[in-house]
N, C-alpha and C. Protein backbone atom coordinates (compact mmCIF):
# COMPACT_ATOMS: atom_id res chain seq x y z
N UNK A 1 0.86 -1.18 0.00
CA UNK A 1 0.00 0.00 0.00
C UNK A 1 0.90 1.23 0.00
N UNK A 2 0.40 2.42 -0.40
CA UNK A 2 1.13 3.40 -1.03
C UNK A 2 0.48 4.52 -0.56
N UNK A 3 1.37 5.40 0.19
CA UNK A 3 0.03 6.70 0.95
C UNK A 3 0.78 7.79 0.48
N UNK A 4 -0.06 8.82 -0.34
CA UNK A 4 0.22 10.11 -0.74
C UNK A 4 -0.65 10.95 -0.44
N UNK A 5 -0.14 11.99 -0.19
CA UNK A 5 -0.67 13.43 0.64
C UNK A 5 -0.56 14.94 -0.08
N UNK A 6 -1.76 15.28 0.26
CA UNK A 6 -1.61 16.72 -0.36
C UNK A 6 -1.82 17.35 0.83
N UNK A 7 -1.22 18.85 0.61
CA UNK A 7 -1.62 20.11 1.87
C UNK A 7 -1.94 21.15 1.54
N UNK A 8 -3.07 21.44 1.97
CA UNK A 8 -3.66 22.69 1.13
C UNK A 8 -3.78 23.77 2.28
N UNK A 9 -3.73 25.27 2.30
CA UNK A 9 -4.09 25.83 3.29
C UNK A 9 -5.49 26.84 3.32
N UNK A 10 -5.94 27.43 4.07
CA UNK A 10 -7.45 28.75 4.32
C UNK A 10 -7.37 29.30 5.52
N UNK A 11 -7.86 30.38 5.42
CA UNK A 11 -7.80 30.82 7.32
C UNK A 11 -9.13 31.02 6.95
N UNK A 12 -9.58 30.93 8.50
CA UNK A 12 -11.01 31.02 9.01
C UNK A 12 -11.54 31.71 10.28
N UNK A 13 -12.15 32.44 10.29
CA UNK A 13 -12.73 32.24 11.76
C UNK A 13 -13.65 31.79 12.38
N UNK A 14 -14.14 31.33 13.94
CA UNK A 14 -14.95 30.56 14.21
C UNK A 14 -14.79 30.94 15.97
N UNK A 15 -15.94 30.32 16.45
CA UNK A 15 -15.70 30.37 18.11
C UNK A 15 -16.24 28.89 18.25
N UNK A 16 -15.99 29.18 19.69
CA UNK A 16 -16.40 27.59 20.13
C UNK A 16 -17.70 28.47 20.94
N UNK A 17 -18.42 27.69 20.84
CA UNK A 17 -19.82 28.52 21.94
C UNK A 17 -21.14 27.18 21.95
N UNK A 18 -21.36 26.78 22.81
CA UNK A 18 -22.49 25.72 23.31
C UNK A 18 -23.58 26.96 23.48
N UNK A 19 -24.65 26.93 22.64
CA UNK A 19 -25.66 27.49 22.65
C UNK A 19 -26.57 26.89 23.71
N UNK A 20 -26.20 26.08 24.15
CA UNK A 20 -27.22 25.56 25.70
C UNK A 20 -26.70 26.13 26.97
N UNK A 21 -25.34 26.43 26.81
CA UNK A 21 -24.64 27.19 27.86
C UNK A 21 -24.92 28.21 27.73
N UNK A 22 -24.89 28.96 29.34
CA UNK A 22 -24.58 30.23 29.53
C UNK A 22 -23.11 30.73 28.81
N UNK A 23 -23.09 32.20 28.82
CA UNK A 23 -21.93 32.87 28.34
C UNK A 23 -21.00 32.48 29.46
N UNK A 24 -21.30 32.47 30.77
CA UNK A 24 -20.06 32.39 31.81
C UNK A 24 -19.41 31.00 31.90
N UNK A 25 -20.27 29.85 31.25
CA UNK A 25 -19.90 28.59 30.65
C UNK A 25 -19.56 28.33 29.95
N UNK A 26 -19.44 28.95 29.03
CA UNK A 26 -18.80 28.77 27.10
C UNK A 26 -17.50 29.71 27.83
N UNK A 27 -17.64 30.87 28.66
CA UNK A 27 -16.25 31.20 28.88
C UNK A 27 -15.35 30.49 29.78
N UNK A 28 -15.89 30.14 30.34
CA UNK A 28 -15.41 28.82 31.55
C UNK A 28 -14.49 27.77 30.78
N UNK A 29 -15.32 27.07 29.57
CA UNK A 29 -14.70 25.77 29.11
C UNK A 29 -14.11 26.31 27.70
N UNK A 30 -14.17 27.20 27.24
CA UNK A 30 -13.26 27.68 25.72
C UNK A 30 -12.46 28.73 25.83
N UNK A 31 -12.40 29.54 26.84
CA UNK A 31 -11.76 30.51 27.05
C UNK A 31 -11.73 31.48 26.08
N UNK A 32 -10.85 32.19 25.47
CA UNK A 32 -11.06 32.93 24.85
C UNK A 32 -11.55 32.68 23.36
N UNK A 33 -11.54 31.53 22.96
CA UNK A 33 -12.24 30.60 21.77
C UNK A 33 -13.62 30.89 21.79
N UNK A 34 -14.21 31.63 22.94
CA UNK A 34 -15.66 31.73 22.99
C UNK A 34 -15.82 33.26 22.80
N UNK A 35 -15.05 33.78 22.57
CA UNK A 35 -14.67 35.62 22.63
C UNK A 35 -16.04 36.11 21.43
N UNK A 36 -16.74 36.69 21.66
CA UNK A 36 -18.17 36.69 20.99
C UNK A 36 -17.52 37.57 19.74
N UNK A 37 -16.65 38.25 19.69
CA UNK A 37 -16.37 38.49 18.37
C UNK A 37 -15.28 37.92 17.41
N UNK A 38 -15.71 36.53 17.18
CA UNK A 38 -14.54 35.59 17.15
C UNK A 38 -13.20 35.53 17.06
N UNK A 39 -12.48 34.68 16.42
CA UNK A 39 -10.99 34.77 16.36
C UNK A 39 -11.11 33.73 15.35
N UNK A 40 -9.28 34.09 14.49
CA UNK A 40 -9.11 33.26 13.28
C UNK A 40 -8.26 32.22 13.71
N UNK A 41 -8.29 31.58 12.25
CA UNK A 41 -6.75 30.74 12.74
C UNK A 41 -6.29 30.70 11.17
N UNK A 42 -5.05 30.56 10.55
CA UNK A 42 -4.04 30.22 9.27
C UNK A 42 -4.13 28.60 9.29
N UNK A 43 -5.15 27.53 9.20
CA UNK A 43 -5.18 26.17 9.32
C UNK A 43 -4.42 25.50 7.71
N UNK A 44 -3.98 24.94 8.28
CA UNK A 44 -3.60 23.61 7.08
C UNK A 44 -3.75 22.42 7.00
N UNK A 45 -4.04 22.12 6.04
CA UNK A 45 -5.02 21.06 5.83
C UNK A 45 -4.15 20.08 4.64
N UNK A 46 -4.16 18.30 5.37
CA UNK A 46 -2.74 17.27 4.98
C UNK A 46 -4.06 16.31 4.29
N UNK A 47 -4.35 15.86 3.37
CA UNK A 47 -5.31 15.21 2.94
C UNK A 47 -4.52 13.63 2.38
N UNK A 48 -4.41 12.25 2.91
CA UNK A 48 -3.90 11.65 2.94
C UNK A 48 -4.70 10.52 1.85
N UNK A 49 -4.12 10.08 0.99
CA UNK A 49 -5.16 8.76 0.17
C UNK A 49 -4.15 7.80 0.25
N UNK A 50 -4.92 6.22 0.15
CA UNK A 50 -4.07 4.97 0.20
C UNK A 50 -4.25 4.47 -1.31
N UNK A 51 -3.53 3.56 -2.13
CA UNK A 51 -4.14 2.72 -2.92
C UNK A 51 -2.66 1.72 -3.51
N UNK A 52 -2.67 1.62 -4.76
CA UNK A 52 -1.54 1.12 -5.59
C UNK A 52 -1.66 1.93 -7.08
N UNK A 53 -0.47 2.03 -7.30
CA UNK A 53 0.03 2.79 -8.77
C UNK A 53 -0.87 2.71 -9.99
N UNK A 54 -1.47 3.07 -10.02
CA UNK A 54 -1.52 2.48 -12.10
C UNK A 54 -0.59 2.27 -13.02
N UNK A 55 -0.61 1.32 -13.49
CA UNK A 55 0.29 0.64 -14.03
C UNK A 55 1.21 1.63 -15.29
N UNK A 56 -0.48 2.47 -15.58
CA UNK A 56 0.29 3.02 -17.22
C UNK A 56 0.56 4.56 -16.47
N UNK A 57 0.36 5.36 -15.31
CA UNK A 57 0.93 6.64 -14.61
C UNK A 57 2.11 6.15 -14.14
N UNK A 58 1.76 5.42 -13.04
CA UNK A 58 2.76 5.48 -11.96
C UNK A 58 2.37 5.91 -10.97
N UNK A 59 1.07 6.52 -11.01
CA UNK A 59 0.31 7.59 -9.52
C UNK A 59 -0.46 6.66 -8.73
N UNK A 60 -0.76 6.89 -7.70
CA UNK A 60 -1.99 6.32 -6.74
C UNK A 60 -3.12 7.12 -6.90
N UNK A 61 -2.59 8.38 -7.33
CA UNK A 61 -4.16 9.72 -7.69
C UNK A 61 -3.16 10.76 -8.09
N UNK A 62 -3.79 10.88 -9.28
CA UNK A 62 -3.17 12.31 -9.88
C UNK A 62 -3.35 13.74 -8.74
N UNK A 63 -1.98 13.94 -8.57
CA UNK A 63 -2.02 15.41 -7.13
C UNK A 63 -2.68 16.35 -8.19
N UNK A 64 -2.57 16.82 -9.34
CA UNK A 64 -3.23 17.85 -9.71
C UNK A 64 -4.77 17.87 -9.44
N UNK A 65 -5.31 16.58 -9.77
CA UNK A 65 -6.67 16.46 -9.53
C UNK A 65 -7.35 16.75 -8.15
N UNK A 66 -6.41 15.70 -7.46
CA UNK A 66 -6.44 16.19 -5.90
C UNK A 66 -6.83 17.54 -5.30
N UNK A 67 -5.79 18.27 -5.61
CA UNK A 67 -5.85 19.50 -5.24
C UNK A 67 -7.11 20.07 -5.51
N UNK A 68 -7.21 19.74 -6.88
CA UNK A 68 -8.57 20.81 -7.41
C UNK A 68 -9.68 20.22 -6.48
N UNK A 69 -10.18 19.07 -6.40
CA UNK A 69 -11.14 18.73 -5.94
C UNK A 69 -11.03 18.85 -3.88
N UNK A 70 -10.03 19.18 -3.45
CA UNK A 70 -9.75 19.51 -2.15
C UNK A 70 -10.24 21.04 -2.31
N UNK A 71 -9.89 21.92 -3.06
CA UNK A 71 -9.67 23.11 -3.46
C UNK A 71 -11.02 23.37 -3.32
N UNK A 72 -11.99 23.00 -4.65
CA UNK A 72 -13.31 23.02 -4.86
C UNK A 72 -14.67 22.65 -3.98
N UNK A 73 -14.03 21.76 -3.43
CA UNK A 73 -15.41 21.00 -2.51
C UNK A 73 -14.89 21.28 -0.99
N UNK A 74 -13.79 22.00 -0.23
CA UNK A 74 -13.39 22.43 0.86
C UNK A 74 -13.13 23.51 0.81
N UNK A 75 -11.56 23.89 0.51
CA UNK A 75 -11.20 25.32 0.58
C UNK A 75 -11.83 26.50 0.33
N UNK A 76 -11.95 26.38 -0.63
CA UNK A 76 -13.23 27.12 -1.81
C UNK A 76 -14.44 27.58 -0.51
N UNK A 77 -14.83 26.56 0.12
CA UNK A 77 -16.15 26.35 0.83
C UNK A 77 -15.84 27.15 2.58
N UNK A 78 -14.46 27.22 2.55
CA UNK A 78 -14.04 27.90 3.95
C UNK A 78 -12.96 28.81 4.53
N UNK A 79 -12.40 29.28 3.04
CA UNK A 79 -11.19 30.02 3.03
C UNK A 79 -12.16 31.54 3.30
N UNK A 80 -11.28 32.08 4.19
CA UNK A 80 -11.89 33.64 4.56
C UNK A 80 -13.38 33.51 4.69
N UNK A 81 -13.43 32.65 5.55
CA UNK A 81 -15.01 32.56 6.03
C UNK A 81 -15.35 32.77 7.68
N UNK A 82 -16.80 32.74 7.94
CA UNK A 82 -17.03 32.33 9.85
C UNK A 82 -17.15 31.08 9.02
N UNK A 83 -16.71 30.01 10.09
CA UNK A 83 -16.74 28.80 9.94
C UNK A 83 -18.46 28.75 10.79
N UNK A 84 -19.11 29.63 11.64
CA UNK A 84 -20.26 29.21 12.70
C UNK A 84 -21.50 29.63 11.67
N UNK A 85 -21.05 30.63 10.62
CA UNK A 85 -21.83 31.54 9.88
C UNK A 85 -21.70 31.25 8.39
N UNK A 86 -20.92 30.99 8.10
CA UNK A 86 -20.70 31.21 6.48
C UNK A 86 -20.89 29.79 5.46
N UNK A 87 -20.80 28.79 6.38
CA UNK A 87 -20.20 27.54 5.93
C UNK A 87 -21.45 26.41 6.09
N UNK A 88 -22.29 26.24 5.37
CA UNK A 88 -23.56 25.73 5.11
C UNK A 88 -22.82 24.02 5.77
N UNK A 89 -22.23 23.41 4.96
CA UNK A 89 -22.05 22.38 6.61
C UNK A 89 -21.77 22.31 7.67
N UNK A 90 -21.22 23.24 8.26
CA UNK A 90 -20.85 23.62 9.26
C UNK A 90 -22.54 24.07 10.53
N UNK A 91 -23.42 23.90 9.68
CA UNK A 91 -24.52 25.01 10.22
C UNK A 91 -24.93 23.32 11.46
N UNK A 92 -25.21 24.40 12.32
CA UNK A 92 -25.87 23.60 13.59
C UNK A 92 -24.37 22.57 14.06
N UNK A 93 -23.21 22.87 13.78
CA UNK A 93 -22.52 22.23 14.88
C UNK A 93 -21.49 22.84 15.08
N UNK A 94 -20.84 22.71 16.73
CA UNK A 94 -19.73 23.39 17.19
C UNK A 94 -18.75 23.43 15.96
N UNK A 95 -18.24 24.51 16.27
CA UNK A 95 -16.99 25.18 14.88
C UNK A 95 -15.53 24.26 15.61
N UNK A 96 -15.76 22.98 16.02
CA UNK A 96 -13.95 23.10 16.72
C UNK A 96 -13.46 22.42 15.87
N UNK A 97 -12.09 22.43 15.34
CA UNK A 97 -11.41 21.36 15.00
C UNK A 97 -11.89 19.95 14.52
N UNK A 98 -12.30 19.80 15.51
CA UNK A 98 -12.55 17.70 15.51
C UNK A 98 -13.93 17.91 14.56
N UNK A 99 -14.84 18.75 14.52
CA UNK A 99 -15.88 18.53 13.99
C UNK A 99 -15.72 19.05 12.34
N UNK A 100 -14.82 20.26 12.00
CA UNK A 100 -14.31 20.47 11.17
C UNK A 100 -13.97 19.30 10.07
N UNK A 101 -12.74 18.38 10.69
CA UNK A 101 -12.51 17.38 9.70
C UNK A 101 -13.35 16.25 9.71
N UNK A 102 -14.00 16.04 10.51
CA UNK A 102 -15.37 15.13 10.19
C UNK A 102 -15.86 15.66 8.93
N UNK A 103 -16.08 16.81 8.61
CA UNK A 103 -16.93 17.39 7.85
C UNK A 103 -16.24 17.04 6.55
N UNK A 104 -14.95 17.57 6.75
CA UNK A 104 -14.58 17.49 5.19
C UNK A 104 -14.17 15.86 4.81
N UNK A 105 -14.06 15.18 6.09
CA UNK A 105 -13.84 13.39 5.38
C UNK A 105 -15.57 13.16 4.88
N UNK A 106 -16.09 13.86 5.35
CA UNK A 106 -17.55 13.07 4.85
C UNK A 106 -17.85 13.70 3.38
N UNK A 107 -16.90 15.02 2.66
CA UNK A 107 -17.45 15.69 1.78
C UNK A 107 -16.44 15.02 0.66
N UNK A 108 -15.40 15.11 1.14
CA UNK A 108 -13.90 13.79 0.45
C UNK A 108 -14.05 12.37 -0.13
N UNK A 109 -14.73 11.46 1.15
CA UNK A 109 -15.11 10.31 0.82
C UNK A 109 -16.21 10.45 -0.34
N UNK A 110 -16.93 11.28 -0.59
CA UNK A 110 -18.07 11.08 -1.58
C UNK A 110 -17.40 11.87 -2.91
N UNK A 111 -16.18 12.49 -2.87
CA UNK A 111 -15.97 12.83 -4.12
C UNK A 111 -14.67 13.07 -4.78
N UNK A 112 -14.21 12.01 -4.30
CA UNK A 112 -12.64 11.58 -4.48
C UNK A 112 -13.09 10.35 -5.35
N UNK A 113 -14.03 9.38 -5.31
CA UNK A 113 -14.48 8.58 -6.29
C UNK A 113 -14.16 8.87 -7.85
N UNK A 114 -14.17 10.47 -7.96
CA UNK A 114 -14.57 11.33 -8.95
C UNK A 114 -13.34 10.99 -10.08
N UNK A 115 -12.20 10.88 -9.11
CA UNK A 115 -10.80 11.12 -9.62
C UNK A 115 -10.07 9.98 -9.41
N UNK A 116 -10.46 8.93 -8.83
CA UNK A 116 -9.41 8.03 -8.25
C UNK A 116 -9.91 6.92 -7.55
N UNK A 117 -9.33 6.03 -8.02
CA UNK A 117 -9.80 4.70 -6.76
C UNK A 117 -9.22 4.01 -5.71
N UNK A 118 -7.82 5.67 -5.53
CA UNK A 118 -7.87 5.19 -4.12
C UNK A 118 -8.33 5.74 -2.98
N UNK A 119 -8.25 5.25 -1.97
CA UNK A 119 -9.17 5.11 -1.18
C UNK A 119 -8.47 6.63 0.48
N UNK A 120 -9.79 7.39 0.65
CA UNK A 120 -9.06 7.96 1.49
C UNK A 120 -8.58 7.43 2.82
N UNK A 121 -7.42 7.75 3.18
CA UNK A 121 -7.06 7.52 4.19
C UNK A 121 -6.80 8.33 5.50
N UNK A 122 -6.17 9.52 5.28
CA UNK A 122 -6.25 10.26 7.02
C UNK A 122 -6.31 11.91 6.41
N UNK A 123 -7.16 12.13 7.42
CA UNK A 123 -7.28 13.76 7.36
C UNK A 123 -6.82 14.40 8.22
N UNK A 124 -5.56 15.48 8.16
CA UNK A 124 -4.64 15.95 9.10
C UNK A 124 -5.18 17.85 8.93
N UNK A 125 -5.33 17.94 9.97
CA UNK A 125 -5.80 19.70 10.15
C UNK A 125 -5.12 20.08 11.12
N UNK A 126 -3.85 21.56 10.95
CA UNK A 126 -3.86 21.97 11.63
C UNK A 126 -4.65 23.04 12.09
N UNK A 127 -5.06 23.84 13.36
CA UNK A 127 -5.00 24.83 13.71
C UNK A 127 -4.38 26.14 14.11
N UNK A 128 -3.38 25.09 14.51
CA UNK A 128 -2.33 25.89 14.73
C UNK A 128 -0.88 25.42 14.25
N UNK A 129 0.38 25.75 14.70
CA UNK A 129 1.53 25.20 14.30
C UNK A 129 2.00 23.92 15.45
N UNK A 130 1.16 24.26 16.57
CA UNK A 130 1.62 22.97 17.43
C UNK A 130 -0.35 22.13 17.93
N UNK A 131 -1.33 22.93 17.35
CA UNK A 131 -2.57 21.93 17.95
C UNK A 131 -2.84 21.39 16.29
N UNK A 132 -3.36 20.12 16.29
CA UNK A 132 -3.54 19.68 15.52
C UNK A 132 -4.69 18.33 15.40
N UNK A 133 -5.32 18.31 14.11
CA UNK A 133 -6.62 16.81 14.36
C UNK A 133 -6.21 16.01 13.50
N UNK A 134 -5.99 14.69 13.83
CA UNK A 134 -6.46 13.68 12.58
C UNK A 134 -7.48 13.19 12.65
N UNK A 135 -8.17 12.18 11.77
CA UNK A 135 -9.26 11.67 11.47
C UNK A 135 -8.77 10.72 10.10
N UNK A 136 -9.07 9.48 10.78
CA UNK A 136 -8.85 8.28 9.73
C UNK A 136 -10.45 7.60 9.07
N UNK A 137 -11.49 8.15 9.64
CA UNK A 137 -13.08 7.68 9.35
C UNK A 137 -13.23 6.89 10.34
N UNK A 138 -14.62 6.76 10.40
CA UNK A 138 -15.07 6.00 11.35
C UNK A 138 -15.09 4.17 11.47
N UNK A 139 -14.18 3.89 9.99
CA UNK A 139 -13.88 2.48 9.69
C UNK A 139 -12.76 2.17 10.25
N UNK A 140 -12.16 3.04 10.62
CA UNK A 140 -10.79 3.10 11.04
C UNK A 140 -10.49 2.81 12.59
């Protein structure tokens, strides 16, 4: 098996805020992540696929394609955005991290088919330069 990766980047902003909580509770457990006039972050984003070569490329998935379709069906969808406001999947769930790349393995898995048969494998997001999520799917 053969794992190749692309990294694409977007900044965003977003808060963390439990709409069932009080404000003195969302400030309690997010700290300043709950700051009502949000905050950004410069995230990068490691998009990982598994498979074997084609015989007549040599690729596991053409990276040009990759990109575009990372580009198109994510970036595109959250670069210079509110991630709580702007971002139609995003609507009705916490903006953090972990829920973030859920989002985009579920938007990936359905359209990476498009380009390739291999198969995704791990979704790496940073937030920052030292916090960071993976997500391998829920098969994983």
């Amino acid at each position: 098996m053969i794992y190749v990766s692309r990294q694409e980047h977007f900044n965003a902003a977003h808060k963390l805020h439990n709409p069932n909580w009080s404000d003195e509770r969302n400030r309690e457990v997010f700290g300043p992540c709950a700051n009502v006039n949000w905050h950004g972050h410069n995230y990068d984003l490691i998009i990982t696929v598994k498979g074997q070569p084609d015989p007549e490329t040599g690729f596991v998935v053409d990276l040009k394609q990759l990109s575009s379709v990372i580009r198109e069906s994510i970036v595109d969808q959250v670069d210079h955005k509110n991630l709580n406001l702007d971002v139609p999947f995003m609507q009705g769930k916490l903006a953090s991290t972990e829920n973030l790349v859920v989002a985009f393995w579920e938007i990936l898995y359905r359209e990476l088919p498009r380009i390739t048969t291999a198969q995704l494998h791990c979704i790496k997001l940073y937030e920052t330069p030292r916090n960071f999520v993976e997500y391998y799917g829920e098969a994983n």
